[in-house]
N, C-alpha and C. Protein backbone atom coordinates (compact mmCIF):
# COMPACT_ATOMS: atom_id res chain seq x y z
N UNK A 1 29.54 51.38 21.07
CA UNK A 1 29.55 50.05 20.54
C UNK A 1 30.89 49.81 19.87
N UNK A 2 31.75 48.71 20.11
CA UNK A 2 32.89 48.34 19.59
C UNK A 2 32.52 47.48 18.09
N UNK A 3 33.84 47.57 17.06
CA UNK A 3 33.64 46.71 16.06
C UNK A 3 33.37 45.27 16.47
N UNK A 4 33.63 44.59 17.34
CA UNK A 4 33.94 43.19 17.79
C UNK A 4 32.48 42.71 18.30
N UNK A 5 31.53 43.70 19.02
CA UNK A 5 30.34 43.36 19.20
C UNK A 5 29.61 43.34 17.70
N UNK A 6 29.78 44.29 16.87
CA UNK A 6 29.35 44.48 15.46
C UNK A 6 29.17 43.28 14.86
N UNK A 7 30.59 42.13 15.23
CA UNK A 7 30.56 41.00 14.34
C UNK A 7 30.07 40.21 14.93
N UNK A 8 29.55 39.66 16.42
CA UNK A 8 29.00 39.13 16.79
C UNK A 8 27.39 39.48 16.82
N UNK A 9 27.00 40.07 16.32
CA UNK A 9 25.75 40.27 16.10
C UNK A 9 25.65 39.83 14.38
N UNK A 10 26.37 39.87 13.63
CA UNK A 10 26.27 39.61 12.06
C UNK A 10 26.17 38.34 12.19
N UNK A 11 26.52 37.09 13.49
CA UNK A 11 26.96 35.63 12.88
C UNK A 11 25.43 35.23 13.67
N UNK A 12 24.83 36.06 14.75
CA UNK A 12 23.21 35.70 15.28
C UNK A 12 22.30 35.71 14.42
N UNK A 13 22.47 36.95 13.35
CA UNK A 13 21.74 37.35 12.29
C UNK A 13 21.50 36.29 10.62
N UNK A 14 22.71 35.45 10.97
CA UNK A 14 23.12 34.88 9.86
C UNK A 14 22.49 33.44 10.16
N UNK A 15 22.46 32.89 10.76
CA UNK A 15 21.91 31.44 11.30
C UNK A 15 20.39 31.76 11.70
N UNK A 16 19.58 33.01 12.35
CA UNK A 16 18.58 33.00 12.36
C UNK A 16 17.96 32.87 10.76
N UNK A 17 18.67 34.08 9.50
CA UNK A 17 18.25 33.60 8.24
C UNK A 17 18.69 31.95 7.77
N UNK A 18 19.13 31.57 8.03
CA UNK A 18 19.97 30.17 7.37
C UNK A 18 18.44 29.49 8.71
N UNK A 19 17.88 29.63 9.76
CA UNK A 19 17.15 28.67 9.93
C UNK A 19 16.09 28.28 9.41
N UNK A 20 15.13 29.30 8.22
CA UNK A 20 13.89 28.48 7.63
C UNK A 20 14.26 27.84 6.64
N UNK A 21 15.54 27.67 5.73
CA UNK A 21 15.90 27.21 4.87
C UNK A 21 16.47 25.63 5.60
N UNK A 22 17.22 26.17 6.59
CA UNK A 22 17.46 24.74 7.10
C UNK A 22 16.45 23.43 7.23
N UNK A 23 15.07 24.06 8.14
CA UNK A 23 14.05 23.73 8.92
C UNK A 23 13.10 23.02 7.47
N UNK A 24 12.75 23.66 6.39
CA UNK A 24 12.96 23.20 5.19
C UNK A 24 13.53 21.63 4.47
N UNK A 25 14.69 21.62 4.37
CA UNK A 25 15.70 21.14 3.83
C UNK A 25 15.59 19.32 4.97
N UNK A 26 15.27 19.70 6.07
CA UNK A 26 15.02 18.54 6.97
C UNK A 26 13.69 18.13 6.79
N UNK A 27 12.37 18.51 6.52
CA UNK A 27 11.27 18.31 6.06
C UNK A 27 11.53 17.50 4.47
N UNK A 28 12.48 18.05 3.44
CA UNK A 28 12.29 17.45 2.76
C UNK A 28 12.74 16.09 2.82
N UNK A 29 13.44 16.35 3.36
CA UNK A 29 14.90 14.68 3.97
C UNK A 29 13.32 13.81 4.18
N UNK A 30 12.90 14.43 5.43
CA UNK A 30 12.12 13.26 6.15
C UNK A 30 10.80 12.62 4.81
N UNK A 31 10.34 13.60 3.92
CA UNK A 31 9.56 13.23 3.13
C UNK A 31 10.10 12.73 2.31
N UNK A 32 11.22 12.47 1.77
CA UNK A 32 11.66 11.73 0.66
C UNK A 32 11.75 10.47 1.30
N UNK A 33 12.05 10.38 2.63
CA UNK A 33 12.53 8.84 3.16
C UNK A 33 11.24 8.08 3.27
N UNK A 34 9.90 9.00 3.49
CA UNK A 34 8.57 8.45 3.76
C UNK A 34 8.17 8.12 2.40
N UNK A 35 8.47 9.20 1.43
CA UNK A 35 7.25 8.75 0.45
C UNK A 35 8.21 7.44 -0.16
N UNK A 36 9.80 7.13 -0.09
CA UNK A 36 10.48 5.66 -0.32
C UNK A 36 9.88 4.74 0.44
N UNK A 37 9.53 5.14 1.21
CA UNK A 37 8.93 3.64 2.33
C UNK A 37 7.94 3.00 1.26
N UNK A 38 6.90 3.54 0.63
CA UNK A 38 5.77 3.72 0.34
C UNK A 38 6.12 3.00 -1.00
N UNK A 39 7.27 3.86 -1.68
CA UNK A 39 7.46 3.28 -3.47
C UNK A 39 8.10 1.83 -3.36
N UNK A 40 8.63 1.14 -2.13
CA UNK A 40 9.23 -0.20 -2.52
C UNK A 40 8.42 -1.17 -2.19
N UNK A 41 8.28 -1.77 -3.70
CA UNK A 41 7.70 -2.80 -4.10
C UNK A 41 7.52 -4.03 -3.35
N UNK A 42 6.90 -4.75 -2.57
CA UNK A 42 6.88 -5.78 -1.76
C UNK A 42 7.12 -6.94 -2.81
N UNK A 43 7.85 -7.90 -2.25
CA UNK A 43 7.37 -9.03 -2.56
C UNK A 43 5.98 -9.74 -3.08
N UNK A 44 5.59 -10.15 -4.20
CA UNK A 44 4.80 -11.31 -4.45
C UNK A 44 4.21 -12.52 -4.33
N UNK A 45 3.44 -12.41 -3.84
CA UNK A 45 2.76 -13.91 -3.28
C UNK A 45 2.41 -14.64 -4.52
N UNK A 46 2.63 -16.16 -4.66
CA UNK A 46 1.92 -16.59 -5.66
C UNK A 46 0.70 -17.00 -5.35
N UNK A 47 -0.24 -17.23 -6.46
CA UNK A 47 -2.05 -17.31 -5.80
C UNK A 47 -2.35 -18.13 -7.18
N UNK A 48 -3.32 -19.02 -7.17
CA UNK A 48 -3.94 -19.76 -8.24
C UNK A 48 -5.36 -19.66 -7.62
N UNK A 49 -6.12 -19.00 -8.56
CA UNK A 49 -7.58 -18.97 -8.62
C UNK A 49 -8.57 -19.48 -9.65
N UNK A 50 -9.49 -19.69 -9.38
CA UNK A 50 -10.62 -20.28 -10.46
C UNK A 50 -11.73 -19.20 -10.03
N UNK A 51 -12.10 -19.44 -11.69
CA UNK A 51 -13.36 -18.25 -11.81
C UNK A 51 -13.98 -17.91 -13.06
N UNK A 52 -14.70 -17.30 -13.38
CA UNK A 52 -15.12 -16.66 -14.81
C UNK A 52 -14.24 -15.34 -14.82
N UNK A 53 -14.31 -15.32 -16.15
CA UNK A 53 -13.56 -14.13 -16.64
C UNK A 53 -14.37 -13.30 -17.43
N UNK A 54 -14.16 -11.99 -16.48
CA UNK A 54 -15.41 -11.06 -17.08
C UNK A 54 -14.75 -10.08 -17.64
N UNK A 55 -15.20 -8.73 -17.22
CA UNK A 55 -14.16 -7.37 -17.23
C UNK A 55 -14.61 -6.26 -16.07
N UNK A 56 -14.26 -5.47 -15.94
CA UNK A 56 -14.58 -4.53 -14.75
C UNK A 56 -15.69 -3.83 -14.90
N UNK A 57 -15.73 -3.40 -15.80
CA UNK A 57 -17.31 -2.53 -16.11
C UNK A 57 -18.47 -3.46 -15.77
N UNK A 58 -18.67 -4.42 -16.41
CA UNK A 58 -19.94 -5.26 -15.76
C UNK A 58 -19.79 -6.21 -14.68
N UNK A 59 -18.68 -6.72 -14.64
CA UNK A 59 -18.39 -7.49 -13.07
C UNK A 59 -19.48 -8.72 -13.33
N UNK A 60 -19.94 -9.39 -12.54
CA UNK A 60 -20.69 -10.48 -12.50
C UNK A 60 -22.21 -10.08 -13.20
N UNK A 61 -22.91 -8.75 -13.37
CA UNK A 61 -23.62 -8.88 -14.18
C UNK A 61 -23.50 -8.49 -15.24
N UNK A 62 -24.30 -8.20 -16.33
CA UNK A 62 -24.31 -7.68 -18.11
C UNK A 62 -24.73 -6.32 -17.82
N UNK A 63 -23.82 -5.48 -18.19
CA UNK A 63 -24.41 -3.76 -18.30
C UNK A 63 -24.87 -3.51 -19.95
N UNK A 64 -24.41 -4.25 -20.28
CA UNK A 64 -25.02 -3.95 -22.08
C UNK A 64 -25.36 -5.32 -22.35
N UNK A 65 -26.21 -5.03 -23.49
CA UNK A 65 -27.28 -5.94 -24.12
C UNK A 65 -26.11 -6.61 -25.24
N UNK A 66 -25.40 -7.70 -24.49
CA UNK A 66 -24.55 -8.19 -25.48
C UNK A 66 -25.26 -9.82 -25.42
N UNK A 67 -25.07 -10.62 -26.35
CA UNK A 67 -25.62 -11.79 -26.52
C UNK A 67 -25.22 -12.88 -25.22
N UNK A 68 -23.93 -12.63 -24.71
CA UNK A 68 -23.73 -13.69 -23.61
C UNK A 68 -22.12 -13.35 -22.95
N UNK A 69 -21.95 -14.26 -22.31
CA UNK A 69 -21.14 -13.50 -21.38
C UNK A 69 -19.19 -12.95 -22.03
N UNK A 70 -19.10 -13.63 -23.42
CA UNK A 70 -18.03 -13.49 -23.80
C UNK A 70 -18.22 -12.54 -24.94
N UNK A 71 -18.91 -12.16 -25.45
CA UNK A 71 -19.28 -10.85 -26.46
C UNK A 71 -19.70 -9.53 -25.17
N UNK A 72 -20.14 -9.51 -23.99
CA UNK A 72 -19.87 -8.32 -23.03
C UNK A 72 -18.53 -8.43 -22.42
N UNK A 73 -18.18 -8.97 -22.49
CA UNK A 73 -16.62 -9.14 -21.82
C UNK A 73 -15.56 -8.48 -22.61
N UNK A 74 -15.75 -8.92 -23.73
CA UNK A 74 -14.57 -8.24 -25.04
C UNK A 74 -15.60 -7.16 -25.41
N UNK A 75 -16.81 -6.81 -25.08
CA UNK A 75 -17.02 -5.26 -25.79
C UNK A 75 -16.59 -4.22 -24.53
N UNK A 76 -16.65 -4.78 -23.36
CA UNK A 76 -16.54 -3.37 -22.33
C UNK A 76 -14.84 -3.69 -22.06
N UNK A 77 -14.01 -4.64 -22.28
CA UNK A 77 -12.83 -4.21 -22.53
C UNK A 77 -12.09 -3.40 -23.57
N UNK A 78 -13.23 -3.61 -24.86
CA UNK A 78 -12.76 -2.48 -26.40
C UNK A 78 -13.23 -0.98 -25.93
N UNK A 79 -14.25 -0.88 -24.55
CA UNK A 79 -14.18 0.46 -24.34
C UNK A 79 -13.89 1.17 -23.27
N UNK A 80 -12.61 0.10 -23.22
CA UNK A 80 -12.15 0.74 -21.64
C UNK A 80 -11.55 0.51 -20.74
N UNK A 81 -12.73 -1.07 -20.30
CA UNK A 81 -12.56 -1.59 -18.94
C UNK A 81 -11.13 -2.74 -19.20
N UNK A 82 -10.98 -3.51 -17.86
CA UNK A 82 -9.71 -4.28 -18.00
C UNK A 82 -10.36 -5.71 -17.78
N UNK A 83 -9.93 -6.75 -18.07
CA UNK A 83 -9.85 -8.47 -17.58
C UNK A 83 -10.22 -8.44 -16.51
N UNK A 84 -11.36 -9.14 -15.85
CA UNK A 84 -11.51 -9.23 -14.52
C UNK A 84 -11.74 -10.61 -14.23
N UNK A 85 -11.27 -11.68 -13.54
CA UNK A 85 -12.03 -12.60 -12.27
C UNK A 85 -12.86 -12.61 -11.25
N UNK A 86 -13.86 -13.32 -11.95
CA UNK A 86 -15.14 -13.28 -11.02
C UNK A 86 -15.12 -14.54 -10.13
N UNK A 87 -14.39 -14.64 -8.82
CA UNK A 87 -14.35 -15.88 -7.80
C UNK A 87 -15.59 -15.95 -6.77
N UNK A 88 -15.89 -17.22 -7.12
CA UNK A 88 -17.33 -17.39 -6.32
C UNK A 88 -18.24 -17.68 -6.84
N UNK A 89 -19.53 -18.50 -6.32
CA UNK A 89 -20.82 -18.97 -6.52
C UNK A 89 -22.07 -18.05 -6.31
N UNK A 90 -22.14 -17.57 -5.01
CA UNK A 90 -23.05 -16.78 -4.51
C UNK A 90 -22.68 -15.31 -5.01
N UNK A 91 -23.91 -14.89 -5.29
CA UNK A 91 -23.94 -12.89 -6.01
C UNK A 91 -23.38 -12.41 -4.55
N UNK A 92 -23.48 -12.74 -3.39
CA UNK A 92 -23.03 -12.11 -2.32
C UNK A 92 -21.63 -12.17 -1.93
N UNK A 93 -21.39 -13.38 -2.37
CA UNK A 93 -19.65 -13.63 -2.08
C UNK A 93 -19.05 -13.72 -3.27
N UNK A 94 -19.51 -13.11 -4.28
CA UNK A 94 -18.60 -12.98 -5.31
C UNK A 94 -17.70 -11.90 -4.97
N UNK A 95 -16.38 -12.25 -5.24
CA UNK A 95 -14.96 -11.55 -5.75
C UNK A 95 -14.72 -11.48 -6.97
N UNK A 96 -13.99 -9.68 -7.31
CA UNK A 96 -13.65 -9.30 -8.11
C UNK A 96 -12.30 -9.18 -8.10
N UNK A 97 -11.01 -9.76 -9.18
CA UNK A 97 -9.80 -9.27 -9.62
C UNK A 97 -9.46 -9.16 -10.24
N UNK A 98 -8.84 -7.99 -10.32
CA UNK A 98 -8.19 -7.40 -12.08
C UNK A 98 -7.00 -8.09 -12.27
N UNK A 99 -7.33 -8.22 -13.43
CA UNK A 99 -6.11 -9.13 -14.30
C UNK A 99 -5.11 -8.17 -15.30
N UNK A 100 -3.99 -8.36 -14.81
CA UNK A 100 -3.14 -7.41 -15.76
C UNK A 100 -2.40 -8.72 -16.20
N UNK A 101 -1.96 -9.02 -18.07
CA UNK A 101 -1.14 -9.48 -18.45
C UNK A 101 -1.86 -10.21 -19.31
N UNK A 102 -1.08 -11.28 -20.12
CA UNK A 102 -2.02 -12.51 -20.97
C UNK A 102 -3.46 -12.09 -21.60
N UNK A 103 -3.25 -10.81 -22.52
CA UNK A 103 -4.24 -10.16 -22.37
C UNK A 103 -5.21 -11.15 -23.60
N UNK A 104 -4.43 -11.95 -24.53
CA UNK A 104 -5.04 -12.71 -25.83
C UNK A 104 -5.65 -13.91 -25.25
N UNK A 105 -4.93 -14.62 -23.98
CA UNK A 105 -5.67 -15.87 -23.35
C UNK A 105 -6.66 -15.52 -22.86
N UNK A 106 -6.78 -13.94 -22.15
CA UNK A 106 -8.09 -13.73 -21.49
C UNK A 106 -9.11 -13.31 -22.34
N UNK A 107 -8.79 -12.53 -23.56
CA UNK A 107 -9.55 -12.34 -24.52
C UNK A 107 -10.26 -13.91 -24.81
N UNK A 108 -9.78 -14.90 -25.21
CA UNK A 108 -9.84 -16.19 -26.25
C UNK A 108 -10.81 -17.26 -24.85
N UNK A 109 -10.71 -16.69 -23.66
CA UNK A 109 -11.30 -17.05 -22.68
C UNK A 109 -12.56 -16.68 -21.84
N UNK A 110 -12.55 -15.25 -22.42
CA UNK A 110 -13.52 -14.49 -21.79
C UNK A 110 -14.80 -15.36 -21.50
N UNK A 111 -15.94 -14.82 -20.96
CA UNK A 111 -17.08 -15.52 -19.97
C UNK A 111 -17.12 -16.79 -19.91
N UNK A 112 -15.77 -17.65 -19.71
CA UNK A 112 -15.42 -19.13 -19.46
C UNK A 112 -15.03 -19.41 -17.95
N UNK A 113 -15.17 -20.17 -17.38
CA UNK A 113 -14.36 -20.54 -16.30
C UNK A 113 -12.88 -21.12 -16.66
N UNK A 114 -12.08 -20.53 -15.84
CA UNK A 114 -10.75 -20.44 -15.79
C UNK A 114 -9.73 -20.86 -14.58
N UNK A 115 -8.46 -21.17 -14.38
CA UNK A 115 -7.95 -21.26 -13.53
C UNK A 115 -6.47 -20.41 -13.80
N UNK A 116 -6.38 -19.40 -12.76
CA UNK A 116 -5.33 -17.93 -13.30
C UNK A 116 -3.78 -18.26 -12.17
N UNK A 117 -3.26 -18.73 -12.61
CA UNK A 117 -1.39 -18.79 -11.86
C UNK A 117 -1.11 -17.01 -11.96
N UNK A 118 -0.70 -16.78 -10.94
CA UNK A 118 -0.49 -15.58 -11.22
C UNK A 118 0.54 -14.64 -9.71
N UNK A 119 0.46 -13.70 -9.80
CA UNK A 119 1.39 -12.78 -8.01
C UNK A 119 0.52 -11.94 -7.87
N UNK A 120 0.14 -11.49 -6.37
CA UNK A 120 -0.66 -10.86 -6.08
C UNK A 120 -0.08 -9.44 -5.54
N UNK A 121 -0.64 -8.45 -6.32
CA UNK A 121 -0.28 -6.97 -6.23
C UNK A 121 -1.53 -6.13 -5.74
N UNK A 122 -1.25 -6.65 -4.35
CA UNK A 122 -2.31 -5.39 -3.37
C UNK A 122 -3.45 -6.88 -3.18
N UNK A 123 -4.64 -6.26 -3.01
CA UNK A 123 -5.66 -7.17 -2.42
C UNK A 123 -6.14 -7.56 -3.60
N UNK A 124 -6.69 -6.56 -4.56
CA UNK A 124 -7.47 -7.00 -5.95
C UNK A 124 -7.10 -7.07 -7.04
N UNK A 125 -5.47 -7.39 -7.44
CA UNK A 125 -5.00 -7.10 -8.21
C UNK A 125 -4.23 -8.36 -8.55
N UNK A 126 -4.12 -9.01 -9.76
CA UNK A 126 -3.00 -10.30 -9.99
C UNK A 126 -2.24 -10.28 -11.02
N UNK A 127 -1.32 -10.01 -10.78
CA UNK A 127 -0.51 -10.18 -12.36
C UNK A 127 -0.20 -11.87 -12.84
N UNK A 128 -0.80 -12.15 -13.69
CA UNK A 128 -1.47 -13.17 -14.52
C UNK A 128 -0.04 -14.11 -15.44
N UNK A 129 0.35 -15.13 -14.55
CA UNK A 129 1.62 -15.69 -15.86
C UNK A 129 0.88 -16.77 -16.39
N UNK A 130 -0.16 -17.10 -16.30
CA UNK A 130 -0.65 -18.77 -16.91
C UNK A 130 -2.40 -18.76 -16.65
N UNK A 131 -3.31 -19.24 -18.14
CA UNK A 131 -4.04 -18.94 -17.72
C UNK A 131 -4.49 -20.55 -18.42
N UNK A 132 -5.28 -21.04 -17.86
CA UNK A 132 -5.82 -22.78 -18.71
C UNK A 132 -7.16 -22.54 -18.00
N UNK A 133 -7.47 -23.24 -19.04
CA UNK A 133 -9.23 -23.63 -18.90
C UNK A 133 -9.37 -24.48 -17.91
N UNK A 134 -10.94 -24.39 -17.14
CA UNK A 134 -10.94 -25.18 -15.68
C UNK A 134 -11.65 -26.24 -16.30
N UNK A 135 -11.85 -27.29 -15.84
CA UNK A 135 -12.92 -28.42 -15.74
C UNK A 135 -13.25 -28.61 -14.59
N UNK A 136 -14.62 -28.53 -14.25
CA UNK A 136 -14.99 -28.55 -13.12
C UNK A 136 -14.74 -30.13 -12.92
N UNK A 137 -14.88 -30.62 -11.62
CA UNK A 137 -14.91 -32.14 -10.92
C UNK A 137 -16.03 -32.39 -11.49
N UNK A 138 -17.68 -32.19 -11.51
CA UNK A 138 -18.17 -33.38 -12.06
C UNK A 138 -18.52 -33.22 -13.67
N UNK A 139 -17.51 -32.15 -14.39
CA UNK A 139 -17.69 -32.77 -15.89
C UNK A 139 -16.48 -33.86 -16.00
N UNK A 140 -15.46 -33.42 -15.30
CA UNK A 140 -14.08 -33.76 -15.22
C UNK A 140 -14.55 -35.43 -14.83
N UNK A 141 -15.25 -36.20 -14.03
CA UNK A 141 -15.86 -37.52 -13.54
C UNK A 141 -16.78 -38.23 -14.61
N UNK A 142 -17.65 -37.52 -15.08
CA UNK A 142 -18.53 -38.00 -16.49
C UNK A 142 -17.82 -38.41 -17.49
N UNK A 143 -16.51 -38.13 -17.71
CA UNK A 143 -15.93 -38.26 -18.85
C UNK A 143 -15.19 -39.63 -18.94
């Protein structure tokens, strides 16, 4: 065996170790570019809804024995739960959305009907810039 074959066997030896580190190093590439796909923030839709304002723990019905719908609303948010919109008439087609933001209007509003200005983050989710009291059309006509 000559020295010259010697060194050509050291540079086969050297790139086979340098390949799981490589093979590696491209896995991470590709996962950093995926899990970025994932972290950028879409755009905001704006959405205006009407509804009662409940909280998440009881949703459209009363889980605790609170006097009415705005004393369960502010007690299962003091233990926990978040602002919710209850959209809809029928127990079957009621919608639920969590309300992040304006947390004193929704407090001062709770089991009222409402009308929420707000951007929509994901399907059930609204971040809340304006919140006013609704009048329905026929109190809104009586008057």
């Amino acid at each position: 065996m000559r020295v010259e074959d010697a060194g050509e066997r050291g540079r086969g030896n050297t790139l086979l170790k340098m390949m799981p580190i490589m093979i590696t190093l491209a896995m991470t590439i590709m996962g950093v570019a995926m899990a970025a796909d994932y972290a950028i923030i879409p755009p905001l839709s704006g959405v205006t809804l009407t509804g009662m304002v409940r909280d998440t723990l009881c949703g459209a019905d009363h889980g605790i024995r609170a006097p009415g719908d705005p004393e369960c609303a502010r007690a299962c948010v003091v233990l926990g739960a978040q602002y919710a919109l209850m959209v809809g008439k029928l127990k079957v087609g009621k919608r639920m959305f969590i309300l992040h933001g304006h947390e004193a209007d929704l407090e001062r509003f709770a089991g009222t009907e409402v009308r929420v200005k707000g951007r929509a983050l994901g399907r059930d989710v609204i971040i809340v810039d304006q919140v006013n009291r609704s009048y329905s059309e026929g109190a809104a006509g009586s008057k």
